[in-house]
Structure formats: C-alpha cells, structure tokens
PDB file of N, CA and C in Angstrom:
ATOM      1  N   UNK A   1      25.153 -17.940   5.011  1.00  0.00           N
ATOM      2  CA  UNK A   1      23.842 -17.645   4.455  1.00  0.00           C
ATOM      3  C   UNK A   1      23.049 -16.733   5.374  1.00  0.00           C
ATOM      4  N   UNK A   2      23.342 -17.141   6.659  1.00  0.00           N
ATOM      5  CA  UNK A   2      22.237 -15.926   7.616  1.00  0.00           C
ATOM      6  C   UNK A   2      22.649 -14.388   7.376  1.00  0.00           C
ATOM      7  N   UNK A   3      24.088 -14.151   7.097  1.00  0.00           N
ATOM      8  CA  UNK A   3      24.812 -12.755   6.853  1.00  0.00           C
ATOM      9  C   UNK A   3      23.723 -12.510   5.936  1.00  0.00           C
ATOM     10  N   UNK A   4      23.386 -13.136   4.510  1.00  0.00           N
ATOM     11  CA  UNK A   4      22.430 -12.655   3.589  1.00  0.00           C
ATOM     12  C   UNK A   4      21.174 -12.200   3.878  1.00  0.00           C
ATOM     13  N   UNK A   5      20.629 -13.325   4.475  1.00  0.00           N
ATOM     14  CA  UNK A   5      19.055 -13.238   5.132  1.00  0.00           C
ATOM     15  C   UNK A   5      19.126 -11.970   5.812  1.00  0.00           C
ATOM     16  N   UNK A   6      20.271 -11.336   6.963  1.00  0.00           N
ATOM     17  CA  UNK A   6      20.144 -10.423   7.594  1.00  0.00           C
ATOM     18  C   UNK A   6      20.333  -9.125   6.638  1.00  0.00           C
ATOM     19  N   UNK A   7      20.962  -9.256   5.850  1.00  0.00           N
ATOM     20  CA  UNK A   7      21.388  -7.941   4.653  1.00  0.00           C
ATOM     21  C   UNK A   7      19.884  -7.692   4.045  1.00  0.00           C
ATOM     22  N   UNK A   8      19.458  -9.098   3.455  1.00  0.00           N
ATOM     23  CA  UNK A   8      18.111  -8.758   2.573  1.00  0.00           C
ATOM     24  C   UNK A   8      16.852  -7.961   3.867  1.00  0.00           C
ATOM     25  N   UNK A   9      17.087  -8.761   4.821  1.00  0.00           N
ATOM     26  CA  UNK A   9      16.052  -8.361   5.957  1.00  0.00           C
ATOM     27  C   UNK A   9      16.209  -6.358   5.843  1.00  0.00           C
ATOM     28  N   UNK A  10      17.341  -6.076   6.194  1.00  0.00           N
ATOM     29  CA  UNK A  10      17.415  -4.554   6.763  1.00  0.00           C
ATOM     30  C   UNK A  10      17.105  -4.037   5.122  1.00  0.00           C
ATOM     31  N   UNK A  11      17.428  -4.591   3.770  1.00  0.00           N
ATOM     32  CA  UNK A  11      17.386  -3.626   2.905  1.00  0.00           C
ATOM     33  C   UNK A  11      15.459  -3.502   3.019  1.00  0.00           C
ATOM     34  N   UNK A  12      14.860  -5.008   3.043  1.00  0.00           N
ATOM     35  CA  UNK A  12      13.566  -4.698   2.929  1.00  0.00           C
ATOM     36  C   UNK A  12      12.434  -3.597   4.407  1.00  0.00           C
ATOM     37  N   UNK A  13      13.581  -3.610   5.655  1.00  0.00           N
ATOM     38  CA  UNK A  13      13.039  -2.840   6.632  1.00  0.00           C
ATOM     39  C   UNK A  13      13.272  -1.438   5.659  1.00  0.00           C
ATOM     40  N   UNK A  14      14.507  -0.785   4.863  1.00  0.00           N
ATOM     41  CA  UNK A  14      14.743   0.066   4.718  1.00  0.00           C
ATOM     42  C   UNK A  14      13.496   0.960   3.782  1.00  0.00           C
ATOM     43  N   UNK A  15      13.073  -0.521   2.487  1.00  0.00           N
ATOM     44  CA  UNK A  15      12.072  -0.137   2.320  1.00  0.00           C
ATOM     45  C   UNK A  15      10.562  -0.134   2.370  1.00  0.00           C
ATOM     46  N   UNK A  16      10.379  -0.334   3.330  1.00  0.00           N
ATOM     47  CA  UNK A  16       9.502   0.020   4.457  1.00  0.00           C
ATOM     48  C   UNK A  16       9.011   1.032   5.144  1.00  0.00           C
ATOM     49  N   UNK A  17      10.597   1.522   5.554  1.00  0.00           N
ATOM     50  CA  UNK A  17      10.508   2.835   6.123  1.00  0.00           C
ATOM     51  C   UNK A  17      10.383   3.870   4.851  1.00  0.00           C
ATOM     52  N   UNK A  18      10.953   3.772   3.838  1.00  0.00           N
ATOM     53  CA  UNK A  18      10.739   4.879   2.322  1.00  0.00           C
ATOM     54  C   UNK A  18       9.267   4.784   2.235  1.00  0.00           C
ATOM     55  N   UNK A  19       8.504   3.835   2.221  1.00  0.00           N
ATOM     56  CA  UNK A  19       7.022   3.911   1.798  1.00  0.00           C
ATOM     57  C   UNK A  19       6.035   4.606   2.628  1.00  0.00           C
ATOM     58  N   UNK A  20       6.838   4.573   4.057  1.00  0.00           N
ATOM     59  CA  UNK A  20       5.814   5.105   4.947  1.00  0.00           C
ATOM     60  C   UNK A  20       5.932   6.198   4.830  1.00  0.00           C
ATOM     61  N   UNK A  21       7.750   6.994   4.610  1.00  0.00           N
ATOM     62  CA  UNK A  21       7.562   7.825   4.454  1.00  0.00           C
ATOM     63  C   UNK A  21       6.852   9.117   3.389  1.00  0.00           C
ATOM     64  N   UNK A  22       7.020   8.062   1.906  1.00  0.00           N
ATOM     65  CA  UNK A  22       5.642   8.703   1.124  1.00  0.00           C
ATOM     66  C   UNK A  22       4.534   8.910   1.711  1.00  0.00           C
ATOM     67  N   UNK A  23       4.125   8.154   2.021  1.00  0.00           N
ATOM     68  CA  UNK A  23       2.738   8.074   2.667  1.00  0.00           C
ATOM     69  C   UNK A  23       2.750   9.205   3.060  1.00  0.00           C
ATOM     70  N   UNK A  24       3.516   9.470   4.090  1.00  0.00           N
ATOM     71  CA  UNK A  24       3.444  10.814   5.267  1.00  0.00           C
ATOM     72  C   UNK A  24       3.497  12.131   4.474  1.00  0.00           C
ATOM     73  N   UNK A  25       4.464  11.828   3.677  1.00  0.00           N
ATOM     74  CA  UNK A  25       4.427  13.387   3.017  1.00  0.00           C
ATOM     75  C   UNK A  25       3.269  13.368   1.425  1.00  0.00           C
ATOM     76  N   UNK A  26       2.780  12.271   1.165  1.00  0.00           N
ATOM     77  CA  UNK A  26       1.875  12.627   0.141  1.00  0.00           C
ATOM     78  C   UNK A  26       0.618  12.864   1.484  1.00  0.00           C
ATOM     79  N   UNK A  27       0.816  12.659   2.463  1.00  0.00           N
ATOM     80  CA  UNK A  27      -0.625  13.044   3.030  1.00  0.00           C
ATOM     81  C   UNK A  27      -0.241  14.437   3.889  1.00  0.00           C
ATOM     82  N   UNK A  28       0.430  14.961   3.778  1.00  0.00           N
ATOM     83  CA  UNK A  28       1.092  16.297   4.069  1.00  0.00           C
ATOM     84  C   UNK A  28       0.867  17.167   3.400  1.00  0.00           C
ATOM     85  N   UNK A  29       0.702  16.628   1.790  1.00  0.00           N
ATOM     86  CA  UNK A  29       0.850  17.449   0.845  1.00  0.00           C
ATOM     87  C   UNK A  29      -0.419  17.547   0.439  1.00  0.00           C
ATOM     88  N   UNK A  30      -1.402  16.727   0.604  1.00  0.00           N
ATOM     89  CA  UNK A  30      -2.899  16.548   0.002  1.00  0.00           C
ATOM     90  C   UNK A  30      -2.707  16.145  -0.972  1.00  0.00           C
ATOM     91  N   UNK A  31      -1.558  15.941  -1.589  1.00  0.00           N
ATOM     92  CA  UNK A  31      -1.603  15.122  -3.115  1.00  0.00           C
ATOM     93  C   UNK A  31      -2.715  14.169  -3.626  1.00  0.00           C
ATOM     94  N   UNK A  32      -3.492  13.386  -3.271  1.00  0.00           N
ATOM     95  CA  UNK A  32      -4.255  12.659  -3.765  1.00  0.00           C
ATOM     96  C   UNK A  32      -5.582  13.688  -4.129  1.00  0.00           C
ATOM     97  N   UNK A  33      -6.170  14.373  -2.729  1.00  0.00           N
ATOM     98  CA  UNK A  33      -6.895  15.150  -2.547  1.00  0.00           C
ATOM     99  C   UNK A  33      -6.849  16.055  -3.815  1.00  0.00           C
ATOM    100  N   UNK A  34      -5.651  16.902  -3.780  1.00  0.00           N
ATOM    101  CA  UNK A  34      -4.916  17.936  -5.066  1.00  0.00           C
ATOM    102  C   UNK A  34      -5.716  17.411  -6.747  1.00  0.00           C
ATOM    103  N   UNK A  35      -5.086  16.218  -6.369  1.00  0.00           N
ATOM    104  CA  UNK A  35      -5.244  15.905  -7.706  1.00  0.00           C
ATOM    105  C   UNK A  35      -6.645  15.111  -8.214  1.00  0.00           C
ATOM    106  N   UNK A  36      -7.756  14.880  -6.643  1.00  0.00           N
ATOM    107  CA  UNK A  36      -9.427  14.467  -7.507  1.00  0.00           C
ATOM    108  C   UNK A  36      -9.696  15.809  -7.649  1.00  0.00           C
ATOM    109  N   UNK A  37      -9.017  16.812  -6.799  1.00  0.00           N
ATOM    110  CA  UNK A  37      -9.865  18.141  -7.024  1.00  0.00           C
ATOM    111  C   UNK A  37      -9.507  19.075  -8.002  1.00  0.00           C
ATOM    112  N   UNK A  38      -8.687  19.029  -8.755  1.00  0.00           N
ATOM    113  CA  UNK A  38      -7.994  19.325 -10.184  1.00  0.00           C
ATOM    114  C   UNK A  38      -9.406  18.831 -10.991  1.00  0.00           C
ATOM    115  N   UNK A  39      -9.721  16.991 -11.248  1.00  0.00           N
ATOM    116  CA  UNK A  39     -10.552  16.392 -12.145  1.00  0.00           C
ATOM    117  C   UNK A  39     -11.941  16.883 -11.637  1.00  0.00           C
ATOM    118  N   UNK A  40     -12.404  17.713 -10.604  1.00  0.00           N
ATOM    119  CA  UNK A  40     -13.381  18.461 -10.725  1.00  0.00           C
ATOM    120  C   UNK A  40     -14.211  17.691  -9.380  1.00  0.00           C
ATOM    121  N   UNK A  41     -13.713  16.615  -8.530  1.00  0.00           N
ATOM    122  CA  UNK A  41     -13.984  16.298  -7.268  1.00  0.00           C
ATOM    123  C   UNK A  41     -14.626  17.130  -6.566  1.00  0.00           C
ATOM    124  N   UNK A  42     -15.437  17.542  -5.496  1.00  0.00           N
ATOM    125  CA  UNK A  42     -16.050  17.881  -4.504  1.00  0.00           C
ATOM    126  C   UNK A  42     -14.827  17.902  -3.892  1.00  0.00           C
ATOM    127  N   UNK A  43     -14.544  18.650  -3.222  1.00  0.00           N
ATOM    128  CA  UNK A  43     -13.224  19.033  -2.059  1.00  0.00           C
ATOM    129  C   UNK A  43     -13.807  17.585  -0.803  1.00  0.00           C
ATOM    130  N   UNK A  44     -15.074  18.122  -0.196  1.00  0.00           N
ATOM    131  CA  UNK A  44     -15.342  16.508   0.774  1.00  0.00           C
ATOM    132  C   UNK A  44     -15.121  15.481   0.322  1.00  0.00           C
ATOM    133  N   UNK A  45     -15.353  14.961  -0.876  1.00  0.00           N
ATOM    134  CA  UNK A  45     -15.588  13.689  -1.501  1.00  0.00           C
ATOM    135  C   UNK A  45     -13.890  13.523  -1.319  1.00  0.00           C
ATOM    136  N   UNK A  46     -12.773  14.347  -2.017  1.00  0.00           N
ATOM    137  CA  UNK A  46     -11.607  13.971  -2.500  1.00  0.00           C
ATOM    138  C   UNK A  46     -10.778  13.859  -1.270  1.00  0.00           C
ATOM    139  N   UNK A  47     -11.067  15.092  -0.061  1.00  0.00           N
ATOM    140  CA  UNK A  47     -10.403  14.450   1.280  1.00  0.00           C
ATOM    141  C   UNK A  47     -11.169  12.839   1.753  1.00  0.00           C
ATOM    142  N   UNK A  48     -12.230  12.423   1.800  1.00  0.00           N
ATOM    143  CA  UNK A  48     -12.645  11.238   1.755  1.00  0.00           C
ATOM    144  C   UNK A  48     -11.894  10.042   0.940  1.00  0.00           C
ATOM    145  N   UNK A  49     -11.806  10.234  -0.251  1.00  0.00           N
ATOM    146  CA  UNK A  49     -10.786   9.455  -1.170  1.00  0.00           C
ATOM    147  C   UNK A  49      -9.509   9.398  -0.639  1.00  0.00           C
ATOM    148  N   UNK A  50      -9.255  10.546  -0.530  1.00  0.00           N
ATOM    149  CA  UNK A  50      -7.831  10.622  -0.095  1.00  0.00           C
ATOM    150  C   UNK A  50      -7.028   9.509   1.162  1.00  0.00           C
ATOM    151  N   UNK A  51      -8.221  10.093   2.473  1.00  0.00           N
ATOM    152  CA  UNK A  51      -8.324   9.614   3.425  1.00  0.00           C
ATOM    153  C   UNK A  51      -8.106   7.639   3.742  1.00  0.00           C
ATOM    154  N   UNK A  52      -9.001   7.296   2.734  1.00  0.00           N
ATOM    155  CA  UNK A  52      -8.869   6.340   2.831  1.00  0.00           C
ATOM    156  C   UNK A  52      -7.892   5.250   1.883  1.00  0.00           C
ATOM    157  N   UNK A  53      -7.959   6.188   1.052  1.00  0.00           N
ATOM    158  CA  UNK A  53      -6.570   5.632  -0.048  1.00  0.00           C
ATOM    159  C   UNK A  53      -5.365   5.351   0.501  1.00  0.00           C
ATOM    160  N   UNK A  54      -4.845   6.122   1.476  1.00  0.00           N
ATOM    161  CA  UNK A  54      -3.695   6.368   1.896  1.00  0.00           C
ATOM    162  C   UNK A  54      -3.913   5.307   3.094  1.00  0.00           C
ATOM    163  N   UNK A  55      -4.913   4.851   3.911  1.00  0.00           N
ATOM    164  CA  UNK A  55      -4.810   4.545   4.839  1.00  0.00           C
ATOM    165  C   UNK A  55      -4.714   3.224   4.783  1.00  0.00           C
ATOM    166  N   UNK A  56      -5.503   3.093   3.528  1.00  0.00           N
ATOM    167  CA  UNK A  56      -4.896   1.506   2.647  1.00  0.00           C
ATOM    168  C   UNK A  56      -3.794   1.423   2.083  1.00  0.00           C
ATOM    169  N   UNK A  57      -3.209   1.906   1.844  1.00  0.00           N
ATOM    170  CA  UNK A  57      -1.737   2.217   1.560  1.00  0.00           C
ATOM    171  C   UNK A  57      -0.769   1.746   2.346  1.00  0.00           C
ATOM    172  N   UNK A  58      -1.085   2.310   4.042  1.00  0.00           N
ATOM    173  CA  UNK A  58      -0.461   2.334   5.197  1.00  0.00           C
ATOM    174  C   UNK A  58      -0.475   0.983   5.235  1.00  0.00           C
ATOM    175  N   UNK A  59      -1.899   0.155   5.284  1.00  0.00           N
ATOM    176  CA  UNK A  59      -2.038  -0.939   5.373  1.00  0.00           C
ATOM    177  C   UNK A  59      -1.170  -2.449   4.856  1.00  0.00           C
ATOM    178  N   UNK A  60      -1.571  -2.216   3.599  1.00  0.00           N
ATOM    179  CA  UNK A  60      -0.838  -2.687   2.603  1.00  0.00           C
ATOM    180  C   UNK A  60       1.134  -2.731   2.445  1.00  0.00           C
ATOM    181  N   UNK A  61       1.416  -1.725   3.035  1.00  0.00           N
ATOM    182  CA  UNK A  61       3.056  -1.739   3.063  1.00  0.00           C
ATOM    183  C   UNK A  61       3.072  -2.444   4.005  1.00  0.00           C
ATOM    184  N   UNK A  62       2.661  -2.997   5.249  1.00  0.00           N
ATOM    185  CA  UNK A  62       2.474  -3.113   6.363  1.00  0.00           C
ATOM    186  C   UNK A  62       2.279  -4.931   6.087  1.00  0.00           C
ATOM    187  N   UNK A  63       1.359  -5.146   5.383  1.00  0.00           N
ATOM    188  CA  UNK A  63       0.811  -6.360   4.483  1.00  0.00           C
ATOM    189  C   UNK A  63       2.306  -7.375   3.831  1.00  0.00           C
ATOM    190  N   UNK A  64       2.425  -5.850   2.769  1.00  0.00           N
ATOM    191  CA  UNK A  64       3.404  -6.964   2.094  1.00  0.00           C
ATOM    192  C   UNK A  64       5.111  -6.868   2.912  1.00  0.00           C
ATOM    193  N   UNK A  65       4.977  -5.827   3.846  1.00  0.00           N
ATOM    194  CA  UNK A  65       6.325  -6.080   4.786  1.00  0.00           C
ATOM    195  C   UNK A  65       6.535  -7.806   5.013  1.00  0.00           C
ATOM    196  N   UNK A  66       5.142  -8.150   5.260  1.00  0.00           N
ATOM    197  CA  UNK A  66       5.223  -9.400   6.613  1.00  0.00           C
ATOM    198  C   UNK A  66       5.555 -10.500   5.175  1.00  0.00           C
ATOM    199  N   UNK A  67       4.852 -10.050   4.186  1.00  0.00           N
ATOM    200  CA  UNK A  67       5.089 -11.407   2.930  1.00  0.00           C
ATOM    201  C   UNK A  67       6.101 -11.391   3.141  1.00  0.00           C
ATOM    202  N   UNK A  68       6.785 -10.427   2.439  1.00  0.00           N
ATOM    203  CA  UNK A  68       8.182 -10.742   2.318  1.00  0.00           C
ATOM    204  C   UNK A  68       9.241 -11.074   3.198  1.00  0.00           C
ATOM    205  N   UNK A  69       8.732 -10.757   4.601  1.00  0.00           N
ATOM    206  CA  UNK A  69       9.585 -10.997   5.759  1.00  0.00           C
ATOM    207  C   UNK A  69       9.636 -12.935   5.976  1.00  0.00           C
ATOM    208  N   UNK A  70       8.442 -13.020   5.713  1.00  0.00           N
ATOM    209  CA  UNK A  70       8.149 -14.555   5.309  1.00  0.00           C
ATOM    210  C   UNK A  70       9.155 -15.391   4.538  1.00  0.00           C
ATOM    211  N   UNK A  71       9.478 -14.706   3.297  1.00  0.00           N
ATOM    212  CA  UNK A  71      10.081 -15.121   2.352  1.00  0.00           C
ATOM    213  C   UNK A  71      11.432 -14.573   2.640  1.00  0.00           C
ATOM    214  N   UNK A  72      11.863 -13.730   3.194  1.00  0.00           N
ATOM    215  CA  UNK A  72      13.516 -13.719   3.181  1.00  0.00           C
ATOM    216  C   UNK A  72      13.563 -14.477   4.428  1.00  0.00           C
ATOM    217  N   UNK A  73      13.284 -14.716   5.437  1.00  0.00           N
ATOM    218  CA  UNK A  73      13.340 -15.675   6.440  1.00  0.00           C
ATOM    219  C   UNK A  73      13.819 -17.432   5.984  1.00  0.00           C
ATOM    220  N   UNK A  74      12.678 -17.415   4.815  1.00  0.00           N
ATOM    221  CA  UNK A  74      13.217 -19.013   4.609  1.00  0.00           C
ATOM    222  C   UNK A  74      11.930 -19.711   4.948  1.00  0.00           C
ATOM    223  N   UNK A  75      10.707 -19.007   5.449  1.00  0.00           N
ATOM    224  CA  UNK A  75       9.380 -19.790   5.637  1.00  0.00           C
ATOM    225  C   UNK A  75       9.208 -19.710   4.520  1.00  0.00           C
ATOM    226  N   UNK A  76       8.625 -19.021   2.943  1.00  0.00           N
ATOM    227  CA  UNK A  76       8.173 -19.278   2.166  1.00  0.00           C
ATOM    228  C   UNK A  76       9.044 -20.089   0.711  1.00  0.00           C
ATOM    229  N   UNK A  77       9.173 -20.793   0.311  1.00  0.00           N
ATOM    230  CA  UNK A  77       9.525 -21.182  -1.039  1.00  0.00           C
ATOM    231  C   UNK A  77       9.456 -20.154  -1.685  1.00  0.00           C
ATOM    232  N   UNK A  78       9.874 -19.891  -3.105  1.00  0.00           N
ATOM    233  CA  UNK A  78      10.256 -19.042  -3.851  1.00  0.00           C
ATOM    234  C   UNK A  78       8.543 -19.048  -4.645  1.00  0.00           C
ATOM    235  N   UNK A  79       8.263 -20.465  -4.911  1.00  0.00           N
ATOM    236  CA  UNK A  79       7.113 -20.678  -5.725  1.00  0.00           C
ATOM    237  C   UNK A  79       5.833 -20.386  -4.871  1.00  0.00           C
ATOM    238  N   UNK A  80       6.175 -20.517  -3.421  1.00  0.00           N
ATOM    239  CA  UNK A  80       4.829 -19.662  -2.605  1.00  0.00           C
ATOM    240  C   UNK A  80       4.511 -18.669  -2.483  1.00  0.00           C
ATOM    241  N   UNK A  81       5.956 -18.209  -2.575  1.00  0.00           N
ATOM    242  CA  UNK A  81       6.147 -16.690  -2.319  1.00  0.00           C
ATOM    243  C   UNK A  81       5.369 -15.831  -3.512  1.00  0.00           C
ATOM    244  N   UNK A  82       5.460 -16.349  -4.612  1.00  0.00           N
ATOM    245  CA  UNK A  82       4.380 -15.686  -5.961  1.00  0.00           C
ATOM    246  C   UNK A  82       3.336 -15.748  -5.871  1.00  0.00           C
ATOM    247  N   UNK A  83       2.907 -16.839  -5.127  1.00  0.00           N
ATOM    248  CA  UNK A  83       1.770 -17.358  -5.494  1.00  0.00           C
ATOM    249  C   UNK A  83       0.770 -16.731  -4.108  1.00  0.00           C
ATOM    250  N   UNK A  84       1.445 -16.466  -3.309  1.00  0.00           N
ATOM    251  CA  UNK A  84       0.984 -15.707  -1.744  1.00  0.00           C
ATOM    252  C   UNK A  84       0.709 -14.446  -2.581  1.00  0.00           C
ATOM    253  N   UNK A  85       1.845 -13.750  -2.968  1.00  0.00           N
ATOM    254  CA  UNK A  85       1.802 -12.330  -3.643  1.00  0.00           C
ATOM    255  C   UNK A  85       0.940 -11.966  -4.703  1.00  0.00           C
ATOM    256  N   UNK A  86       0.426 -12.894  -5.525  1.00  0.00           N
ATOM    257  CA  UNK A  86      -0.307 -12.642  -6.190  1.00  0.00           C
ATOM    258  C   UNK A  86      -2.003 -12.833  -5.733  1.00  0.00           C
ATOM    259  N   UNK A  87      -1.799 -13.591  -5.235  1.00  0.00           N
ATOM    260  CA  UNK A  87      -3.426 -13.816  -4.197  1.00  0.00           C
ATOM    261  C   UNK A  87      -3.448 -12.393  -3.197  1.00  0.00           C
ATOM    262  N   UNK A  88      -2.046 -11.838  -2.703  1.00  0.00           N
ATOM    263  CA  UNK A  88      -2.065 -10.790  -2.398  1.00  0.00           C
ATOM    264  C   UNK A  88      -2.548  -9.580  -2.741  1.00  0.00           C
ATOM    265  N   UNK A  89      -1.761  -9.551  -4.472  1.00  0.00           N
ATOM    266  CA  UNK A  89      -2.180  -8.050  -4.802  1.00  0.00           C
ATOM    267  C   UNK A  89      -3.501  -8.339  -5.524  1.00  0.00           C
ATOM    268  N   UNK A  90      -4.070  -9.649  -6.086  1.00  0.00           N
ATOM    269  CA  UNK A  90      -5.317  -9.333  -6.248  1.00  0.00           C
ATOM    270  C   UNK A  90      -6.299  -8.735  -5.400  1.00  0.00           C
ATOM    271  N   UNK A  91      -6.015  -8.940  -4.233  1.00  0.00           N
ATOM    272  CA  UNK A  91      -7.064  -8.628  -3.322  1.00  0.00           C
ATOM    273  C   UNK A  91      -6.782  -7.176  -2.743  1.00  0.00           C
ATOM    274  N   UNK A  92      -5.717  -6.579  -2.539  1.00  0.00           N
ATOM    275  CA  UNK A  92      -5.396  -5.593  -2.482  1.00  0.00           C
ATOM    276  C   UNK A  92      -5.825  -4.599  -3.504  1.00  0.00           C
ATOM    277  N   UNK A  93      -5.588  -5.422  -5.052  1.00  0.00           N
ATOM    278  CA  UNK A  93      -6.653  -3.705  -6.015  1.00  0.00           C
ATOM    279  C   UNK A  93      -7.692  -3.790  -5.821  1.00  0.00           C
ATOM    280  N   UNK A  94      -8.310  -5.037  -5.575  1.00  0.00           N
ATOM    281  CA  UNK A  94      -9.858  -4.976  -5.680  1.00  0.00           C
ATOM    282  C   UNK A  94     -10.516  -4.172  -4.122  1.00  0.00           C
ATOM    283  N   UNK A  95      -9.712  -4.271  -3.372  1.00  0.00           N
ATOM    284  CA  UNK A  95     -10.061  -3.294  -1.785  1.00  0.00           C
ATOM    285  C   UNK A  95      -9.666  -1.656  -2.229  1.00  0.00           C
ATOM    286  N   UNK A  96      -8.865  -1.744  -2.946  1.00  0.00           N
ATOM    287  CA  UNK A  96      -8.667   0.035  -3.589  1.00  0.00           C
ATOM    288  C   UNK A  96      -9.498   0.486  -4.271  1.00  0.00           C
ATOM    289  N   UNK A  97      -9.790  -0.365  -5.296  1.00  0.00           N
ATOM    290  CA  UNK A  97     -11.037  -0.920  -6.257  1.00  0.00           C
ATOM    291  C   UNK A  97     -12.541  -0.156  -5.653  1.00  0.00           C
ATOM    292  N   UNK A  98     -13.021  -1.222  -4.721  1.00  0.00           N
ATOM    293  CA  UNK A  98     -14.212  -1.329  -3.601  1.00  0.00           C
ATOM    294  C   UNK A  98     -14.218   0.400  -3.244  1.00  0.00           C
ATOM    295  N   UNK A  99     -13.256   1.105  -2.554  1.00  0.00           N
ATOM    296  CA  UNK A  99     -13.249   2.050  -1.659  1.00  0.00           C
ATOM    297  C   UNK A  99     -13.020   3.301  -2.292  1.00  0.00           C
ATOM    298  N   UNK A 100     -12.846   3.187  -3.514  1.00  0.00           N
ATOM    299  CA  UNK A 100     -12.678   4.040  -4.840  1.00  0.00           C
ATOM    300  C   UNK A 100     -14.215   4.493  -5.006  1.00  0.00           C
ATOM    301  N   UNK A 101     -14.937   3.397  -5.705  1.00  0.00           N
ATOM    302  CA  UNK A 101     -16.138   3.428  -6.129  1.00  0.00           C
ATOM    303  C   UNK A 101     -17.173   3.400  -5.263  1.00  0.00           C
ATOM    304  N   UNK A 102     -17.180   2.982  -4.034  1.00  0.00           N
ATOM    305  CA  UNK A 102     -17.847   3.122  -3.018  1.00  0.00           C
ATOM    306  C   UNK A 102     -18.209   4.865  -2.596  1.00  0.00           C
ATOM    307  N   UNK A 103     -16.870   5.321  -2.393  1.00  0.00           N
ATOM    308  CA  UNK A 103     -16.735   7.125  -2.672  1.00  0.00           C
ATOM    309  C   UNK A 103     -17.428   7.697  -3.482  1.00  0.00           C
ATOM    310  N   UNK A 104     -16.947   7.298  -4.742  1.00  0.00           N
ATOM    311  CA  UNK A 104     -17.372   8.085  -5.928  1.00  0.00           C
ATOM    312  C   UNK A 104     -19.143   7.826  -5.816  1.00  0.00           C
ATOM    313  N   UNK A 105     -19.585   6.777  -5.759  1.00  0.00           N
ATOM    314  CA  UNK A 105     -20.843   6.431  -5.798  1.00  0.00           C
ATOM    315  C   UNK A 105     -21.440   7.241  -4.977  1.00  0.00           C
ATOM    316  N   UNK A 106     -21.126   7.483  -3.384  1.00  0.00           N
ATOM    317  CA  UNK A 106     -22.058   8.399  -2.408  1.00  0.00           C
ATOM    318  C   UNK A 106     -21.786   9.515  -3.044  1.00  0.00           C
ATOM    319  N   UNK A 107     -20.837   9.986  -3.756  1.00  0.00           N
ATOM    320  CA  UNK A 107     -20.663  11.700  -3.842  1.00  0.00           C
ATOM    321  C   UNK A 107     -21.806  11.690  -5.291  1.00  0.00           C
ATOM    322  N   UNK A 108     -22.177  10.876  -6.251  1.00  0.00           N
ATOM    323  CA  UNK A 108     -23.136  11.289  -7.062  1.00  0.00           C
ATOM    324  C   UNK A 108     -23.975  11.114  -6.832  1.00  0.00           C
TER     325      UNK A 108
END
C-alpha cells in the first residue's frame, strides 16, 4: 500500500508543478490583464486584477496541495476529505469573489 501512497503522492506533486506552471506563463502572457482589457478595463485596474488573481491562484494550488497531501497520506478519511474541500473551495471563491469586486469597485 505505501508503493501507492508514494505513486499518488508524486502524481499529485506533478500536478502541482503543471499549475504553477500556468500560473507563470499566464502571468507572462498578461492573459488575465489581455482579457479585462479587451471588456473595456482601465489597463491599471486590469494589471491590478490580474495581479492579484493570480497571486491567489499561487496561493490556493499551494492550499489545496497540502489538502490533498493530507488525504493521500492517510490523515484524512475519504468523508473528511470532501468535506475539508468543500469548506475549502467555498472560501476560496468567495476570496476571488471579495478581490474581484473590491477592484472593480475602486476603479468606478
């Protein structure tokens, strides 16, 4: 059984490392930025959005690394493990949520 735990462990390091690496290249690319300033964004406002979107992003992969590291380990139950994750991502849109509209609000 540990052979498994260690297989699931590296596939979830693997993706880990894929997310960060979005991260890096959507913030390379200005993609977020690109695309408030397409919908008619203020160029400041949308590097602002951007800025912090992504940095919650960073956060958040970072976040649910450790859940799940929790849970392929064998600390969490299967039924905690949902129930962690979902107390998780509620709080996670509503901080994307918050920092969304918080933006948008100073730029009008």
């Amino acid at each position: 059984m540990n052979i498994f735990r260690r297989v699931a462990h590296a596939v979830l390091d693997l993706e880990k490392v894929r997310c960060e690496k979005t991260v890096k290249l959507f913030r390379k690319l200005g993609l977020y930025r690109r695309i408030l300033e397409s919908t008619g964004t203020e160029p400041e406002v949308a590097a602002a959005i951007e800025l912090q979107m992504l940095s919650i992003t960073e956060e958040g992969i970072l976040e649910q690394h450790k859940l799940c590291s929790r849970f392929v380990r064998g600390e969490l139950a299967f039924a905690e493990f949902v129930q962690e994750w979902k107390v998780w991502y509620a709080e996670y849109a509503a901080w994307c949520d918050r920092v969304s509209l918080d933006a948008f609000r100073h730029a009008a």
